[in-house]
PDB file of N, CA and C in Angstrom:
ATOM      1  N   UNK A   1      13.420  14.460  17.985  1.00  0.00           N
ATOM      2  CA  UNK A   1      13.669  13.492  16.934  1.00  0.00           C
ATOM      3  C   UNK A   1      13.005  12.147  17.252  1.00  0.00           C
ATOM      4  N   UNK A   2      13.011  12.149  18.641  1.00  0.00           N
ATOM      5  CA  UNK A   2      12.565  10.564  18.778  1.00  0.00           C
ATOM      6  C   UNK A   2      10.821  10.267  18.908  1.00  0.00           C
ATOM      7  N   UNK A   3      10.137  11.634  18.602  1.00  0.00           N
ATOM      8  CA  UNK A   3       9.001  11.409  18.700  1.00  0.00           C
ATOM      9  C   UNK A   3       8.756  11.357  16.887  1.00  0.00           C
ATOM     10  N   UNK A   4       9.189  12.274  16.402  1.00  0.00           N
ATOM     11  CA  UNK A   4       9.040  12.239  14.976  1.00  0.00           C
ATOM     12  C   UNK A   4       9.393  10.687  14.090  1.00  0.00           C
ATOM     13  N   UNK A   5      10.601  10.256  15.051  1.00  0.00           N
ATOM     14  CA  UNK A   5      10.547   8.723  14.386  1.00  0.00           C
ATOM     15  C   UNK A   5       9.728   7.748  14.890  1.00  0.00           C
ATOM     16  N   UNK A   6       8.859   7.520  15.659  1.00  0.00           N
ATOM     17  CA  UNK A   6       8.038   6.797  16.697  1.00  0.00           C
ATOM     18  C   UNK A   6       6.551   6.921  15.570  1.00  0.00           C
ATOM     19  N   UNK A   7       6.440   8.289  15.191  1.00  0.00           N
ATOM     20  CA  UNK A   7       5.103   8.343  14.391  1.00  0.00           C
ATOM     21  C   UNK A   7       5.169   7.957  12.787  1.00  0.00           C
ATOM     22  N   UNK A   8       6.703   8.128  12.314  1.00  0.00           N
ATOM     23  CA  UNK A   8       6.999   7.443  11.133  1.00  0.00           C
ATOM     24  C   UNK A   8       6.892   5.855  10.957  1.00  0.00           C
ATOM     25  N   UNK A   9       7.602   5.538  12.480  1.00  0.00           N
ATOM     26  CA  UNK A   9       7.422   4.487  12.329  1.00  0.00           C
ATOM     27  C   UNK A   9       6.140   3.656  12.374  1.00  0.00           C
ATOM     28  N   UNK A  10       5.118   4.274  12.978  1.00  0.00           N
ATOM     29  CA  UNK A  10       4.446   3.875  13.390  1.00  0.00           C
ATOM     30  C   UNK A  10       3.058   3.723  12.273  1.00  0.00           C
ATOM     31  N   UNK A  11       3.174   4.386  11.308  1.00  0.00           N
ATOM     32  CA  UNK A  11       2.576   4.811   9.939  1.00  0.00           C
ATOM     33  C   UNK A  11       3.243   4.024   8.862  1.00  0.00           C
ATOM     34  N   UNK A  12       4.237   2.984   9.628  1.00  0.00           N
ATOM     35  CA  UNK A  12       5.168   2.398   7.727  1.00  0.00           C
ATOM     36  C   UNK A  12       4.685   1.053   7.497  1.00  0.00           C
ATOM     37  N   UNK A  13       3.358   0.807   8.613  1.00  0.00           N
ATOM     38  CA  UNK A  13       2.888  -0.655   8.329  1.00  0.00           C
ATOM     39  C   UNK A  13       1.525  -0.391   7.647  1.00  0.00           C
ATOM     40  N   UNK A  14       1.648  -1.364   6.662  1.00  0.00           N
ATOM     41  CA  UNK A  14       0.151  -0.808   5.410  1.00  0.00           C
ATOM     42  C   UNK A  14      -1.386  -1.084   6.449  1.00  0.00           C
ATOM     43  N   UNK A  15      -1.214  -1.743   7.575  1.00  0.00           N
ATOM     44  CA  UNK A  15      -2.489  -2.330   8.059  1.00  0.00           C
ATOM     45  C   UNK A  15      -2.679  -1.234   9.068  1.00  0.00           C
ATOM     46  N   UNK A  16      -1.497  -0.309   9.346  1.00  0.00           N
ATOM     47  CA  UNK A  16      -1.841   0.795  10.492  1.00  0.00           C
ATOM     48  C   UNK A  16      -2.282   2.000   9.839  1.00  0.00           C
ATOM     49  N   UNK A  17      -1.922   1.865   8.505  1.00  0.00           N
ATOM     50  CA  UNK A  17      -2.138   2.928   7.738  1.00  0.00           C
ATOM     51  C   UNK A  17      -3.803   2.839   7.281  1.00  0.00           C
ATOM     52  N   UNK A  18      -4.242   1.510   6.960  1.00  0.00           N
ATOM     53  CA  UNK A  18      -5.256   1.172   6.778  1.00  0.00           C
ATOM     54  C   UNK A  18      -6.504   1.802   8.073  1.00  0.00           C
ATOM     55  N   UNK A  19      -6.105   1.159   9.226  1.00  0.00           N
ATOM     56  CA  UNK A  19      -6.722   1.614  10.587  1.00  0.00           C
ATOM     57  C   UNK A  19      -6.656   3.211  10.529  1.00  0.00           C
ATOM     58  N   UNK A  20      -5.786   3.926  10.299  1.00  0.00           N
ATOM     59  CA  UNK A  20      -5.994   5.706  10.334  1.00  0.00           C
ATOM     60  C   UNK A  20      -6.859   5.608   9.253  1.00  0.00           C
ATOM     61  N   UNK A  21      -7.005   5.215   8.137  1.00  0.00           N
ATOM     62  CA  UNK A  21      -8.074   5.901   7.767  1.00  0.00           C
ATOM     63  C   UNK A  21      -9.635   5.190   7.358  1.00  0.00           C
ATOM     64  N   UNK A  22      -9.733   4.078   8.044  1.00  0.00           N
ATOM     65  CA  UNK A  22     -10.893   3.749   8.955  1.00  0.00           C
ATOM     66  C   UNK A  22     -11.496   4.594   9.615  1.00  0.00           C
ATOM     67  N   UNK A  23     -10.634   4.815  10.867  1.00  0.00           N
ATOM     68  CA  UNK A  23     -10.837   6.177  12.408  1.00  0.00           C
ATOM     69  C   UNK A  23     -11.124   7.163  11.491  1.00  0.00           C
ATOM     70  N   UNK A  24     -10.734   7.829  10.862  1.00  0.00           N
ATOM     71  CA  UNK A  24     -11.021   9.076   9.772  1.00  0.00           C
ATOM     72  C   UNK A  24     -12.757   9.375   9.735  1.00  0.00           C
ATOM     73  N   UNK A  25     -13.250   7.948   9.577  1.00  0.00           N
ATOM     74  CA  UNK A  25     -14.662   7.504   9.059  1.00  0.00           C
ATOM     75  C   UNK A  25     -15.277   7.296  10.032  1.00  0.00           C
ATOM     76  N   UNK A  26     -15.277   6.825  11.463  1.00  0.00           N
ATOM     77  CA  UNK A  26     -15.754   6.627  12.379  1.00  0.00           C
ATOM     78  C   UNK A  26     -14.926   5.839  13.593  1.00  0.00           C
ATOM     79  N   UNK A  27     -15.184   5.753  14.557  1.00  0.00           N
ATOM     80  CA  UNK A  27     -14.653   5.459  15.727  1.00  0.00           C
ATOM     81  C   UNK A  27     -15.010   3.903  15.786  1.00  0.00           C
ATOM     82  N   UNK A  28     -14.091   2.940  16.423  1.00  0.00           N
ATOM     83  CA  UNK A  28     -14.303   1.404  15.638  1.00  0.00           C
ATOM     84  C   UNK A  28     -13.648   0.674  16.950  1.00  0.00           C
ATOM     85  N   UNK A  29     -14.316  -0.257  17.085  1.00  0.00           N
ATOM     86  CA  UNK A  29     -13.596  -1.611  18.137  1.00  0.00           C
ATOM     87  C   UNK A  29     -12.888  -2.257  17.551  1.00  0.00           C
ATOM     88  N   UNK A  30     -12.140  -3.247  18.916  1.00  0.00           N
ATOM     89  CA  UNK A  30     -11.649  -3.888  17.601  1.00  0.00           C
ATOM     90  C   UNK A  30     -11.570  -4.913  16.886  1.00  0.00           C
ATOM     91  N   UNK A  31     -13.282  -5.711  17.049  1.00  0.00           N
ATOM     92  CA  UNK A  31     -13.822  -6.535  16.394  1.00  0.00           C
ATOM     93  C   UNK A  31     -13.533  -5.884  14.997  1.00  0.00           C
ATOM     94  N   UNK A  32     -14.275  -4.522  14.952  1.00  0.00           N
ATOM     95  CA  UNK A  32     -14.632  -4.279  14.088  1.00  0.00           C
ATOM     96  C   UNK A  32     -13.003  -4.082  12.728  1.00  0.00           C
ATOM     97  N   UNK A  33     -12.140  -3.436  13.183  1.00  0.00           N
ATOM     98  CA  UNK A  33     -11.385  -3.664  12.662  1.00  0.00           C
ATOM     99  C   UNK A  33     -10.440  -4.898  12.705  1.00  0.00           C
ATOM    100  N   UNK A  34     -10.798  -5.897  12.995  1.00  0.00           N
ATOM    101  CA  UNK A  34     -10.331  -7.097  12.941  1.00  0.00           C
ATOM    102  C   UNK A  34     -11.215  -7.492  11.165  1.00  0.00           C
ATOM    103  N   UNK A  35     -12.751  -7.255  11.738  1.00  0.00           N
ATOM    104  CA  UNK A  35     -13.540  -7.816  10.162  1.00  0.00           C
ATOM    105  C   UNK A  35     -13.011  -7.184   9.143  1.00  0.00           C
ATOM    106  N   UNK A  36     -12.460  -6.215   9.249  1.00  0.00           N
ATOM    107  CA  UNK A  36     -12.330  -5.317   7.996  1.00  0.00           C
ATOM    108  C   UNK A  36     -10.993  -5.451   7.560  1.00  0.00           C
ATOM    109  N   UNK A  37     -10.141  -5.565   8.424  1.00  0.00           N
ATOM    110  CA  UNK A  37      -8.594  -6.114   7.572  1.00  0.00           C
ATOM    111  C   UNK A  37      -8.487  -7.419   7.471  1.00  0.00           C
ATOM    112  N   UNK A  38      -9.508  -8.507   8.259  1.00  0.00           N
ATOM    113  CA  UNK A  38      -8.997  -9.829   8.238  1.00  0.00           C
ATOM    114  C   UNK A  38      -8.268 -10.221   8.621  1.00  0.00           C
ATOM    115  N   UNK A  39      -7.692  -9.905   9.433  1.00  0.00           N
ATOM    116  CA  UNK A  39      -6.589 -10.405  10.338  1.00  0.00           C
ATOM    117  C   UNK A  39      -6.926 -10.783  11.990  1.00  0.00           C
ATOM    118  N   UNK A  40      -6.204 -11.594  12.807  1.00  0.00           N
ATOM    119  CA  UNK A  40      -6.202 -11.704  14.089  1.00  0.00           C
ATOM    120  C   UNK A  40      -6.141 -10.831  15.432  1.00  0.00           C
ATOM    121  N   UNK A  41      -7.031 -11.002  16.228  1.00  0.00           N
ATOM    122  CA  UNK A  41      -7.328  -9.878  17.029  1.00  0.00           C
ATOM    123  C   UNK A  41      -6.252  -9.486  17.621  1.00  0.00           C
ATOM    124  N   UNK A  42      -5.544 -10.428  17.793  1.00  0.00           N
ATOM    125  CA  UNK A  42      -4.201  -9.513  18.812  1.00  0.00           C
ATOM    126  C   UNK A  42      -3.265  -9.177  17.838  1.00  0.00           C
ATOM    127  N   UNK A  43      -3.190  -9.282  16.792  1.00  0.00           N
ATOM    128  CA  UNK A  43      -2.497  -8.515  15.632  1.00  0.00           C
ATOM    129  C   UNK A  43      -2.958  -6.885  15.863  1.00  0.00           C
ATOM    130  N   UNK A  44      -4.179  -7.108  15.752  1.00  0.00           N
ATOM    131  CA  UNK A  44      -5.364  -5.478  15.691  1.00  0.00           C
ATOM    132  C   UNK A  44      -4.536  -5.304  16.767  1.00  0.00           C
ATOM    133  N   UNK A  45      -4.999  -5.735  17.995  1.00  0.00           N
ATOM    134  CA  UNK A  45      -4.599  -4.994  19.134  1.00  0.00           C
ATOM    135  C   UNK A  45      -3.017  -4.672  19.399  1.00  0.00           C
ATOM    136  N   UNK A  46      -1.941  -5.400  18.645  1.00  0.00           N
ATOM    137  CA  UNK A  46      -0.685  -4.756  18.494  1.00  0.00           C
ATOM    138  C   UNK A  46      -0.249  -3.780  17.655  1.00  0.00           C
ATOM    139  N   UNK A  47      -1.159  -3.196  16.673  1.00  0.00           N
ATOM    140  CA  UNK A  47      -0.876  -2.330  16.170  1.00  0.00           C
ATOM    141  C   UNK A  47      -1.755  -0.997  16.345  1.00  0.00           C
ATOM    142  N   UNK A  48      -2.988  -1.086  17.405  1.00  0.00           N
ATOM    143  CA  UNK A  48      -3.569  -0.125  18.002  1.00  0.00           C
ATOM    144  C   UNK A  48      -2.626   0.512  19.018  1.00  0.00           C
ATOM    145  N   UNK A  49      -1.522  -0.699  19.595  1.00  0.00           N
ATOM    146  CA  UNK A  49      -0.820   0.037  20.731  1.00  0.00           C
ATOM    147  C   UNK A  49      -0.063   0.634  20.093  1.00  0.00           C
ATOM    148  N   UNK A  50       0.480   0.048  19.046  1.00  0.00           N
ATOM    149  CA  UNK A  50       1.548   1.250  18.414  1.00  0.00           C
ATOM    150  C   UNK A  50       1.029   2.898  17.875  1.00  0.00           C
ATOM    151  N   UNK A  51      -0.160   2.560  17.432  1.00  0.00           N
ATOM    152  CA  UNK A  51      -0.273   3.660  16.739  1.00  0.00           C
ATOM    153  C   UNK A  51      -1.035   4.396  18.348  1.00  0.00           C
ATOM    154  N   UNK A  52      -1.242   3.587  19.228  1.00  0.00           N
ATOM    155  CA  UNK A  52      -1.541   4.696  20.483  1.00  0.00           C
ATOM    156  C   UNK A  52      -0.243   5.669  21.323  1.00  0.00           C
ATOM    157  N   UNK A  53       0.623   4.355  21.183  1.00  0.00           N
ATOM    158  CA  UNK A  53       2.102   4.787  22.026  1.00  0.00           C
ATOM    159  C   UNK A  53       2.344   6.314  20.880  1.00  0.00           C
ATOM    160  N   UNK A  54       2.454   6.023  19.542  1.00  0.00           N
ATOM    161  CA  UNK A  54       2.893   7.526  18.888  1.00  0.00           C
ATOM    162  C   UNK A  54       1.923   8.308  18.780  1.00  0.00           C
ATOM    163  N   UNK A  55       0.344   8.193  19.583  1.00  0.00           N
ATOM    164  CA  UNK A  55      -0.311   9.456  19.682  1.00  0.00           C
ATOM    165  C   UNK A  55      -1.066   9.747  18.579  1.00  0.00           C
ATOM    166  N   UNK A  56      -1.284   8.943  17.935  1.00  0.00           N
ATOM    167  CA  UNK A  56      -1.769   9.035  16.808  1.00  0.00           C
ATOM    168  C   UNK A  56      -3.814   8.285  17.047  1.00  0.00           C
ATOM    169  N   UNK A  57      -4.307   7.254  18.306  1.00  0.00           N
ATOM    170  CA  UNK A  57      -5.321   7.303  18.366  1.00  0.00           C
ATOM    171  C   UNK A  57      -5.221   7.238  19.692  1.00  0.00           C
ATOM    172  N   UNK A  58      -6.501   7.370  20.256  1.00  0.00           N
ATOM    173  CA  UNK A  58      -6.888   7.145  21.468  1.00  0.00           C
ATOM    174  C   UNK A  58      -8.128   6.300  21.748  1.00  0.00           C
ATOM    175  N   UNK A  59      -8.803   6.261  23.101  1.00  0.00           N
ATOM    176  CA  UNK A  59      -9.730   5.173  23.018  1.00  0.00           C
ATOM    177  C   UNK A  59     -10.423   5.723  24.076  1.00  0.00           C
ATOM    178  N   UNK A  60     -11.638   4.889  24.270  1.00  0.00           N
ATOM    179  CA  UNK A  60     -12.805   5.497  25.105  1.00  0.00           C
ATOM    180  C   UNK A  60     -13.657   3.848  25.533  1.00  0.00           C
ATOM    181  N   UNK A  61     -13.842   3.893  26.701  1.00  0.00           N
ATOM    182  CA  UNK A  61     -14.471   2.793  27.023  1.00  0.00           C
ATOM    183  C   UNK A  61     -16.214   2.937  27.009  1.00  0.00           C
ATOM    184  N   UNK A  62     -16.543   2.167  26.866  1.00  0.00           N
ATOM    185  CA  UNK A  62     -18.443   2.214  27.065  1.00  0.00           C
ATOM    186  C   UNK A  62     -18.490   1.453  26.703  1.00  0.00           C
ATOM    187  N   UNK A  63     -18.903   0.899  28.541  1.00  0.00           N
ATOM    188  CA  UNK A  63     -19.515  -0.486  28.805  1.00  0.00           C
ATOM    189  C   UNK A  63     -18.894  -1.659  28.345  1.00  0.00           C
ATOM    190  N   UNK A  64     -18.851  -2.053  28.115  1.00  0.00           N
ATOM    191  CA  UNK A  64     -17.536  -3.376  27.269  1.00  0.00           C
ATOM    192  C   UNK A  64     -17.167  -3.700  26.283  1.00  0.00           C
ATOM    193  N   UNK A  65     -17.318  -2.159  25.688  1.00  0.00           N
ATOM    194  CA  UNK A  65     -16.885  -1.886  24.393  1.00  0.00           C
ATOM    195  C   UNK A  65     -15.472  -0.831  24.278  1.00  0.00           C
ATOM    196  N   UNK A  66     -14.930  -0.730  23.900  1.00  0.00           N
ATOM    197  CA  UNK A  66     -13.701  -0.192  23.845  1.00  0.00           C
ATOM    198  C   UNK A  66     -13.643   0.402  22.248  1.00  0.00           C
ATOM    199  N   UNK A  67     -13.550   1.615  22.219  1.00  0.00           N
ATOM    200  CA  UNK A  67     -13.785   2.466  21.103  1.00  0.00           C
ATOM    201  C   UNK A  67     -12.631   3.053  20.960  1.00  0.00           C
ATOM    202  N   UNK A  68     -12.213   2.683  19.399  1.00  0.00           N
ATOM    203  CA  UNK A  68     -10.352   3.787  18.369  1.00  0.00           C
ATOM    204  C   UNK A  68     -10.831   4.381  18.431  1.00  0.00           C
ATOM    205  N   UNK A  69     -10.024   5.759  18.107  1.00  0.00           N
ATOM    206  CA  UNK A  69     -10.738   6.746  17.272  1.00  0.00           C
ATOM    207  C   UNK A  69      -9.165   7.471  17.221  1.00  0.00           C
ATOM    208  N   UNK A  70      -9.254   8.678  15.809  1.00  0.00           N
ATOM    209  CA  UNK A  70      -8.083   9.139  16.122  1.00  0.00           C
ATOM    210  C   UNK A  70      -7.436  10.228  17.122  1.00  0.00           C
ATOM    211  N   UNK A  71      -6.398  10.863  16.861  1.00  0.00           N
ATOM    212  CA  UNK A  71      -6.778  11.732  18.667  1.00  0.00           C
ATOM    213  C   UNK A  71      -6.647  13.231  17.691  1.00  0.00           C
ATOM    214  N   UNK A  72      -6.694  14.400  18.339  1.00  0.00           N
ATOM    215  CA  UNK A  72      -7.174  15.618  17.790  1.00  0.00           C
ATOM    216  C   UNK A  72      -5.221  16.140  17.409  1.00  0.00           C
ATOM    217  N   UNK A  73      -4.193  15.459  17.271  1.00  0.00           N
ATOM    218  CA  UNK A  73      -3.008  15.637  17.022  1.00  0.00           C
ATOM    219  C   UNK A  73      -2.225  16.512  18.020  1.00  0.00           C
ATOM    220  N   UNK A  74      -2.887  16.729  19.358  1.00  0.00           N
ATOM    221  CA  UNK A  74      -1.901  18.350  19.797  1.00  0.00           C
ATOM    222  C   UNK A  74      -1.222  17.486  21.017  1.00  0.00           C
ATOM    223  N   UNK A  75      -0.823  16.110  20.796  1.00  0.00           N
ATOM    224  CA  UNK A  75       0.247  16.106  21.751  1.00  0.00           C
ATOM    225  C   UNK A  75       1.300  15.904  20.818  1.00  0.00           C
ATOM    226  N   UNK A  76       1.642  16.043  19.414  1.00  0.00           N
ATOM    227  CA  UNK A  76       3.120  16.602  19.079  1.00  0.00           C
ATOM    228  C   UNK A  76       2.359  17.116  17.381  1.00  0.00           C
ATOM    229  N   UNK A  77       3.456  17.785  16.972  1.00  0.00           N
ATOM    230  CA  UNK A  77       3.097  18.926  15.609  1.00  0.00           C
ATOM    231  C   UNK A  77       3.365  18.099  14.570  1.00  0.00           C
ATOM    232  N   UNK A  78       4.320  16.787  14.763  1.00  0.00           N
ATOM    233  CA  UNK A  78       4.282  15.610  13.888  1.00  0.00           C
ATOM    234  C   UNK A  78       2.777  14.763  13.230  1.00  0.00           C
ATOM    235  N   UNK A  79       2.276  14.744  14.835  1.00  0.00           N
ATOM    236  CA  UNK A  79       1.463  13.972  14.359  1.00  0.00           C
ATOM    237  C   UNK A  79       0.423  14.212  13.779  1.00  0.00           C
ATOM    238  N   UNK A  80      -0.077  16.093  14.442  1.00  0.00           N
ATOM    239  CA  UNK A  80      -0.963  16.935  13.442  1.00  0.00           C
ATOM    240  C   UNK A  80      -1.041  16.588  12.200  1.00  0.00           C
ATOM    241  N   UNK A  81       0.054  17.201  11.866  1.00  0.00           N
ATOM    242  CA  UNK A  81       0.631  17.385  10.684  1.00  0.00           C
ATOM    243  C   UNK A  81       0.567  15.923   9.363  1.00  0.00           C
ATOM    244  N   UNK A  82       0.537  14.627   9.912  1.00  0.00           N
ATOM    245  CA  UNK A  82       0.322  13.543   9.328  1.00  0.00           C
ATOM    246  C   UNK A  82      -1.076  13.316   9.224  1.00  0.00           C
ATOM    247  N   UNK A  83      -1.637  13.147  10.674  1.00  0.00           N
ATOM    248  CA  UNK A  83      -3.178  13.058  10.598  1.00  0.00           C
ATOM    249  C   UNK A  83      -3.914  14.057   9.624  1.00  0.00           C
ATOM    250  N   UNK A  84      -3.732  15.436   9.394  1.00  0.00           N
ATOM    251  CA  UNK A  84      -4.171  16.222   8.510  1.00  0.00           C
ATOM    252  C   UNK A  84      -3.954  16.416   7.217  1.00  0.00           C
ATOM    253  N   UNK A  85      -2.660  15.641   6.893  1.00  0.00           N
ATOM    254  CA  UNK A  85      -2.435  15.066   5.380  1.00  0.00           C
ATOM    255  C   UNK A  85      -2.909  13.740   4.890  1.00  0.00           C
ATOM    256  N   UNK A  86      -2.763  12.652   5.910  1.00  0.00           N
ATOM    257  CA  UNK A  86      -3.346  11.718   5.631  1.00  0.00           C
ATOM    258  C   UNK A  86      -5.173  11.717   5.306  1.00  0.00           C
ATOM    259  N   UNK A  87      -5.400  12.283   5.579  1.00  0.00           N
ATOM    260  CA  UNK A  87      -7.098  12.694   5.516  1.00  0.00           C
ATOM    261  C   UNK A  87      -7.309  12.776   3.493  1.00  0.00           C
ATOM    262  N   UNK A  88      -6.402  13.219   3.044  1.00  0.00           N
ATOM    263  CA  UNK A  88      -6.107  12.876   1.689  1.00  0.00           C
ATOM    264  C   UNK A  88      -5.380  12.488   0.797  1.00  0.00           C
ATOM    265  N   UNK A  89      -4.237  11.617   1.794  1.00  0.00           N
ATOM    266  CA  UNK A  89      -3.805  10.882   0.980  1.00  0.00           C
ATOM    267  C   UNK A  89      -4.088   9.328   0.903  1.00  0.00           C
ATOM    268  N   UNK A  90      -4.171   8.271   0.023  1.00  0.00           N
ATOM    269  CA  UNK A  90      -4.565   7.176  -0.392  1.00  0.00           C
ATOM    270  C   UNK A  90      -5.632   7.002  -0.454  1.00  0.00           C
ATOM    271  N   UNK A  91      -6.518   8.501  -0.777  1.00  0.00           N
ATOM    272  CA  UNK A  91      -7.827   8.183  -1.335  1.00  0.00           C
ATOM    273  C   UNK A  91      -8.254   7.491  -2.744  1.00  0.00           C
ATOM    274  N   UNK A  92      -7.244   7.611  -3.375  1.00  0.00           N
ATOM    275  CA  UNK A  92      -7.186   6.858  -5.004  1.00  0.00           C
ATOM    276  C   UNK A  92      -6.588   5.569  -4.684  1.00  0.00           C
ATOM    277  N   UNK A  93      -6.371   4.983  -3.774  1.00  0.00           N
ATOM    278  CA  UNK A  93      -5.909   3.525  -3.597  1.00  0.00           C
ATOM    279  C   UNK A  93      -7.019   2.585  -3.490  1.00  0.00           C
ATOM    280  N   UNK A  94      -6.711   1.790  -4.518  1.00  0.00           N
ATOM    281  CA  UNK A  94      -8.237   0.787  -5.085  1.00  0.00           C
ATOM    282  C   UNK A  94      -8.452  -0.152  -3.785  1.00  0.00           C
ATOM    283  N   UNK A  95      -7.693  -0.663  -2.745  1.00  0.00           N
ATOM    284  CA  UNK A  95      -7.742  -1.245  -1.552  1.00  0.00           C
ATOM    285  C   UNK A  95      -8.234  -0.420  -0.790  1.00  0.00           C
ATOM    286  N   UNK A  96      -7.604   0.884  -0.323  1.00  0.00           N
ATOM    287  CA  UNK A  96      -8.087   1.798   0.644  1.00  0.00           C
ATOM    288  C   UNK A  96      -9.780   1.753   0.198  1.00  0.00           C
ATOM    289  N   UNK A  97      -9.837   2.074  -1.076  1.00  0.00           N
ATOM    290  CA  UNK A  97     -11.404   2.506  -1.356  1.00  0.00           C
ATOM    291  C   UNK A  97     -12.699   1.620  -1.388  1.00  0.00           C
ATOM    292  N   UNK A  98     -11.832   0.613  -1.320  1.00  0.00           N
ATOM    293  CA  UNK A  98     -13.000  -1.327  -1.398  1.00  0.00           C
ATOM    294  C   UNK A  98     -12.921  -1.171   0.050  1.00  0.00           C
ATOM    295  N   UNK A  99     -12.258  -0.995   1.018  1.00  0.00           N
ATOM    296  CA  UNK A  99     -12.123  -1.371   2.329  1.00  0.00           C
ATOM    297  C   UNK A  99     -12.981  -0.077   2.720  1.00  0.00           C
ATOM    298  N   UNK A 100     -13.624   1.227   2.600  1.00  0.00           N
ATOM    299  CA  UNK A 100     -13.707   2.251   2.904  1.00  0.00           C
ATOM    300  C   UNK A 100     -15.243   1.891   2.565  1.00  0.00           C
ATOM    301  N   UNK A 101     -15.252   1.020   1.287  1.00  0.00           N
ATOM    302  CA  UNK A 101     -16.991   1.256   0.551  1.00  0.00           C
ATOM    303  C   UNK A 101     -17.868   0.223   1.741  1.00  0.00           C
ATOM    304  N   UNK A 102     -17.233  -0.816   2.015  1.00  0.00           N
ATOM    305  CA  UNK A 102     -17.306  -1.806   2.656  1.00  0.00           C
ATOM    306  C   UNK A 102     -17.719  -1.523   4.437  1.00  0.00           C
ATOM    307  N   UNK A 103     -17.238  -0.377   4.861  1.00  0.00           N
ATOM    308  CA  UNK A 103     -17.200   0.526   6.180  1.00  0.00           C
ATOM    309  C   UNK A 103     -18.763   0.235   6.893  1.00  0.00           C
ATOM    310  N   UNK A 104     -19.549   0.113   5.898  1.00  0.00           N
ATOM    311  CA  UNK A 104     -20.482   1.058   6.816  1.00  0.00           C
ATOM    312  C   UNK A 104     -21.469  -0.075   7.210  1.00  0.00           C
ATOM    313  N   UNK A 105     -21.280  -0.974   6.618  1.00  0.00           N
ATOM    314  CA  UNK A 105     -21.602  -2.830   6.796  1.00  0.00           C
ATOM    315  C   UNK A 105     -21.377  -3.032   8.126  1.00  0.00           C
ATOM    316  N   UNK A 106     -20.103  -2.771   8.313  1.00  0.00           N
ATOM    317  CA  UNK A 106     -19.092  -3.538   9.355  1.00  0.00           C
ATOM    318  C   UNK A 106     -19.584  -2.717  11.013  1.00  0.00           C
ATOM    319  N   UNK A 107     -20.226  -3.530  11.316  1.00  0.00           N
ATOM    320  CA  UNK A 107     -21.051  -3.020  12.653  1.00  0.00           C
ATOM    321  C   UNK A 107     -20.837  -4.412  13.864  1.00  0.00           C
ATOM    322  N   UNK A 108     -20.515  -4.140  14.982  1.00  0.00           N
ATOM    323  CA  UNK A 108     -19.819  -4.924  16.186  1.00  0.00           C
ATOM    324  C   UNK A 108     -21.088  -6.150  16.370  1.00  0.00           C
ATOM    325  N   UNK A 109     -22.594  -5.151  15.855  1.00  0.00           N
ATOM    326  CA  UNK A 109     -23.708  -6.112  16.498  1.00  0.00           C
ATOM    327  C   UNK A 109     -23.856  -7.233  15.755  1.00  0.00           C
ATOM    328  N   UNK A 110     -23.607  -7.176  14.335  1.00  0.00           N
ATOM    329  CA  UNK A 110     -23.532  -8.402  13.590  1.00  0.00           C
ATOM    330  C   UNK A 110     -22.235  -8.736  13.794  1.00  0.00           C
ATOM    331  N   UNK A 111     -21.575  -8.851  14.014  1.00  0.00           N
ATOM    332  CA  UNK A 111     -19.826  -9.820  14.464  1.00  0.00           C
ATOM    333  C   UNK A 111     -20.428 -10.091  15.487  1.00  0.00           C
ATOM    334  N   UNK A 112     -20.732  -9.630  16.650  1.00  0.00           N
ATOM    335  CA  UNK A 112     -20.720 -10.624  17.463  1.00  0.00           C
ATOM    336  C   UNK A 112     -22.388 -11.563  18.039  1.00  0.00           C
ATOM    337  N   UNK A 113     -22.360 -11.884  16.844  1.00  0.00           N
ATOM    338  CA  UNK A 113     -24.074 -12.412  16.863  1.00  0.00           C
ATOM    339  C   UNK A 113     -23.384 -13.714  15.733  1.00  0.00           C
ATOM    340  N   UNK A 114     -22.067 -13.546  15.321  1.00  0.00           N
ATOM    341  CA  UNK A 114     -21.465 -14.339  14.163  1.00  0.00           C
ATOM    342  C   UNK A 114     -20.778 -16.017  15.057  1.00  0.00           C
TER     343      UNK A 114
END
């Protein structure tokens, strides 16, 4: 039970929900998702830990870059199970889809040349 509420919870904030399906699209720092929600970096980075603590992404270092991405779901059947529904749900959300069109702009080498 307490993992199943950890990943609910961890999915009930619109900006974490936003970040899963970013990762969906590609693997992202977190400049990069800082540009794309507009918000403050250690905001990003408090809600990367959450959605890391419930297993929901993981990360990869190279070089002094630090790369989301989401994780393949098999450390619990919860989180499968969300990650593989979420893949289609809030695709008709006019925010999700401006923030999604906007994706492919949003590259670390221009932020940090900014």
């Amino acid at each position: 039970m307490k993992t199943f509420i950890k990943v609910m919870k961890a999915l009930s904030d619109p900006n974490r929900a936003k970040i899963i399906k970013m990762l969906q699209h590609k693997m992202m720092c977190v400049c990069e998702i800082q540009d794309a929600l507009k918000i403050a970096q250690p905001s990003v980075s408090k809600h990367l830990k959450i959605l890391e603590e419930a297993g929901l992404v993981d990360y990869k270092k190279d070089g002094m870059w630090v790369n989301y991405r989401l994780t393949d779901g098999s450390s619990s059947p919860y989180v499968a199970s969300l990650l593989g529904n979420l893949r289609h749900w809030l695709e008709d959300n006019g925010e999700i889809a401006e923030m999604l069109e906007r994706l492919p702009s949003i590259r670390r080498e221009n932020i940090s040349r900014k």
